[in-house]
Each structure stands twice: as structure tokens, then as C-alpha cells.
C-alpha atoms as a PDB file:
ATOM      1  CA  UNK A   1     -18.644  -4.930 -11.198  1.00  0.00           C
ATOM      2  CA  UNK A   2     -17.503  -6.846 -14.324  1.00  0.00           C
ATOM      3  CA  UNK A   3     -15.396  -4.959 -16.128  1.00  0.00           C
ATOM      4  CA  UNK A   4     -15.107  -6.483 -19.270  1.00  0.00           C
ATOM      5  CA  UNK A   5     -18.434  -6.130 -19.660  1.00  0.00           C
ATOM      6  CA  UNK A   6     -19.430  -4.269 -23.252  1.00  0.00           C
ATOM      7  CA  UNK A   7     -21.858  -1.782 -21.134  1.00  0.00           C
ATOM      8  CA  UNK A   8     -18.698   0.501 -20.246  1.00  0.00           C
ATOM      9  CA  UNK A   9     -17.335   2.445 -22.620  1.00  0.00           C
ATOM     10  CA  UNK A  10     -13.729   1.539 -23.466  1.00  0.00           C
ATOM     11  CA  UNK A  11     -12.008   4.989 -21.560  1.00  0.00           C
ATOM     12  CA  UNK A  12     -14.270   3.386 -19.054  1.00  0.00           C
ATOM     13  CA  UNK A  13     -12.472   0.505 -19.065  1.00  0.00           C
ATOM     14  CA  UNK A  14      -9.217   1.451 -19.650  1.00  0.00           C
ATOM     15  CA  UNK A  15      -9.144   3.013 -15.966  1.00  0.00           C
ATOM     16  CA  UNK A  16     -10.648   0.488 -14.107  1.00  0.00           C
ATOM     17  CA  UNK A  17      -7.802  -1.587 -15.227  1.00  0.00           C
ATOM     18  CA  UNK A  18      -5.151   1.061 -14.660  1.00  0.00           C
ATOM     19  CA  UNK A  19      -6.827   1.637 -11.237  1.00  0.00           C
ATOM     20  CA  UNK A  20      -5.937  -1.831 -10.534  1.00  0.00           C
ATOM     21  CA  UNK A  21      -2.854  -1.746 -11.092  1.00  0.00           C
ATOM     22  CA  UNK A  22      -2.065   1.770  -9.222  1.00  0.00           C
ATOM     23  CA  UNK A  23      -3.984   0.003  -6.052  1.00  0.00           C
ATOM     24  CA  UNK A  24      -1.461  -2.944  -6.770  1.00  0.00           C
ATOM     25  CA  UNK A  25       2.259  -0.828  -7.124  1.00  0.00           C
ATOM     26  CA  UNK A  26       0.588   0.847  -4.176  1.00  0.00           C
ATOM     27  CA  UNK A  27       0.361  -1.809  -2.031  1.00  0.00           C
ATOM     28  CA  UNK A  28       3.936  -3.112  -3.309  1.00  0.00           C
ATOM     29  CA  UNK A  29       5.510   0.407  -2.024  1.00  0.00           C
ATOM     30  CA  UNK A  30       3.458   0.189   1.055  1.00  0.00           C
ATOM     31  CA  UNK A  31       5.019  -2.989   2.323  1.00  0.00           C
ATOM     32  CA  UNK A  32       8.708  -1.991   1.053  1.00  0.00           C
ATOM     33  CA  UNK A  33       8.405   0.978   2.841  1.00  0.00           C
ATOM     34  CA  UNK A  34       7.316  -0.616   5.947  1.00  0.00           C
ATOM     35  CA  UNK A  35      10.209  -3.440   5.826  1.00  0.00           C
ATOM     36  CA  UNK A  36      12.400  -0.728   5.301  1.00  0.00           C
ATOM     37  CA  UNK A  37      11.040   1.155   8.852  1.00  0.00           C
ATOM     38  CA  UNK A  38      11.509  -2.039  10.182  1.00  0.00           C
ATOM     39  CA  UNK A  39      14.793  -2.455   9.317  1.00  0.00           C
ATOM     40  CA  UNK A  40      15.581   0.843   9.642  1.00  0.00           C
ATOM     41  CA  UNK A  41      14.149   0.764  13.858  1.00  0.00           C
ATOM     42  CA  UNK A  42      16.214  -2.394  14.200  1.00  0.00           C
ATOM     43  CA  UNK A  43      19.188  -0.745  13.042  1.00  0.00           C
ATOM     44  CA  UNK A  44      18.490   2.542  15.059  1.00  0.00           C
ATOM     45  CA  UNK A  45      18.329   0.119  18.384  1.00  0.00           C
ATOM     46  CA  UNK A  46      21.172  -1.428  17.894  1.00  0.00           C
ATOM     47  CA  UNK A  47      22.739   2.150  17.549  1.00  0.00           C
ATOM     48  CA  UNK A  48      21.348   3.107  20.782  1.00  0.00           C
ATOM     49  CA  UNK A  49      22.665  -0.066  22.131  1.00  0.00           C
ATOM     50  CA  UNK A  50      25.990   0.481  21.094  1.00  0.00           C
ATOM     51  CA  UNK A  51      26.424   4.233  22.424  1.00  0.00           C
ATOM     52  CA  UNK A  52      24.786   3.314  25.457  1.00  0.00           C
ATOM     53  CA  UNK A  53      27.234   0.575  25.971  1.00  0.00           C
ATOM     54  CA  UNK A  54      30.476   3.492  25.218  1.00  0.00           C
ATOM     55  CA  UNK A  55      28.699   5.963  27.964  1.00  0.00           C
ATOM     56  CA  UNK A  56      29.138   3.076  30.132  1.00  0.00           C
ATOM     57  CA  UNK A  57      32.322   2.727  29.127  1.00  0.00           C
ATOM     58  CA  UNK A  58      33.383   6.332  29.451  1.00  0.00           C
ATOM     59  CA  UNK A  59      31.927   6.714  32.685  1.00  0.00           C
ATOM     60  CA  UNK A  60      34.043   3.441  33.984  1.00  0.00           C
ATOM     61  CA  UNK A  61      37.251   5.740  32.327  1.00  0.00           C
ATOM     62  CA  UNK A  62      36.244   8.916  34.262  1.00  0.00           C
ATOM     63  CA  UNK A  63      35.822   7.660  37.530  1.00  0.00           C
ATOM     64  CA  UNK A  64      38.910   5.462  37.216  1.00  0.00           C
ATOM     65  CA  UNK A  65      40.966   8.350  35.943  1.00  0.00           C
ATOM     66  CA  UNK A  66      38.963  10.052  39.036  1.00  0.00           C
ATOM     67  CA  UNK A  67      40.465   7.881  41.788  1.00  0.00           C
ATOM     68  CA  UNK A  68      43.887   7.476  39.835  1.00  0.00           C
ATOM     69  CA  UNK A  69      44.422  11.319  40.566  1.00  0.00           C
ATOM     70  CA  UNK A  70      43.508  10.931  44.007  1.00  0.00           C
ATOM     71  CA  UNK A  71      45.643   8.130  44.689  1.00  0.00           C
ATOM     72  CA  UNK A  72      48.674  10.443  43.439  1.00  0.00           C
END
């Protein structure tokens, strides 16, 4: 559909092109909003990483504050 065609009245017209350009800032948003979910889930894992890597480390302190009070 040509829409500078003189068939279509200019209202006509007028939202075809600002159609356009709503399906354009739409895709825009789309993709920021899915870089920012990725970089949002990369973030998030290397949360989960990190408190992982302190329950690991707070277990080691437990069980060597475990055996420290049995060696007493």
C-alpha cells in the first residue's frame, strides 16, 4: 500500500505515517528492554554466585568452630 498516494485522504495519511513510527519506538523499547533482562539475569547470576560462594564459606566457619569446641 503506497501511502503517498493522493487516493487517501490526508487524516488517512497522517496515521499511516504515525503508525510507522509507533511500530518503530516500539521495536526500539522492545530491544532495550530485553538488553536490559539480559543484563539484569547476568547480574542476578552473578549474585547467586556470590552468596552461594559465602554459604560455603559459612558452613567451612561452622563446622570449624564445631570441632574447635570439641577439641577444648
Amino acid at each position: 500500500m503506497n501511502i503517498y498516494n493522493d487516493a487517501y485522504p490526508e487524516q488517512i495519511v497522517s496515521l499511516l505515517k504515525e503508525n510507522k513510527y509507533l511500530k518503530v519506538e516500539l521495536k526500539e523499547e522492545k530491544e532495550k528492554l530485553e538488553n536490559n533482562i539480559r543484563i539484569l539475569h547476568r547480574e542476578l547470576e552473578e549474585v547467586k554466585e556470590d552468596n552461594r560462594k559465602l554459604i560455603n564459606e559459612i558452613e567451612y566457619y561452622e563446622k570449624l568452630k564445631e570441632k574447635m569446641y570439641y577439641t577444648i
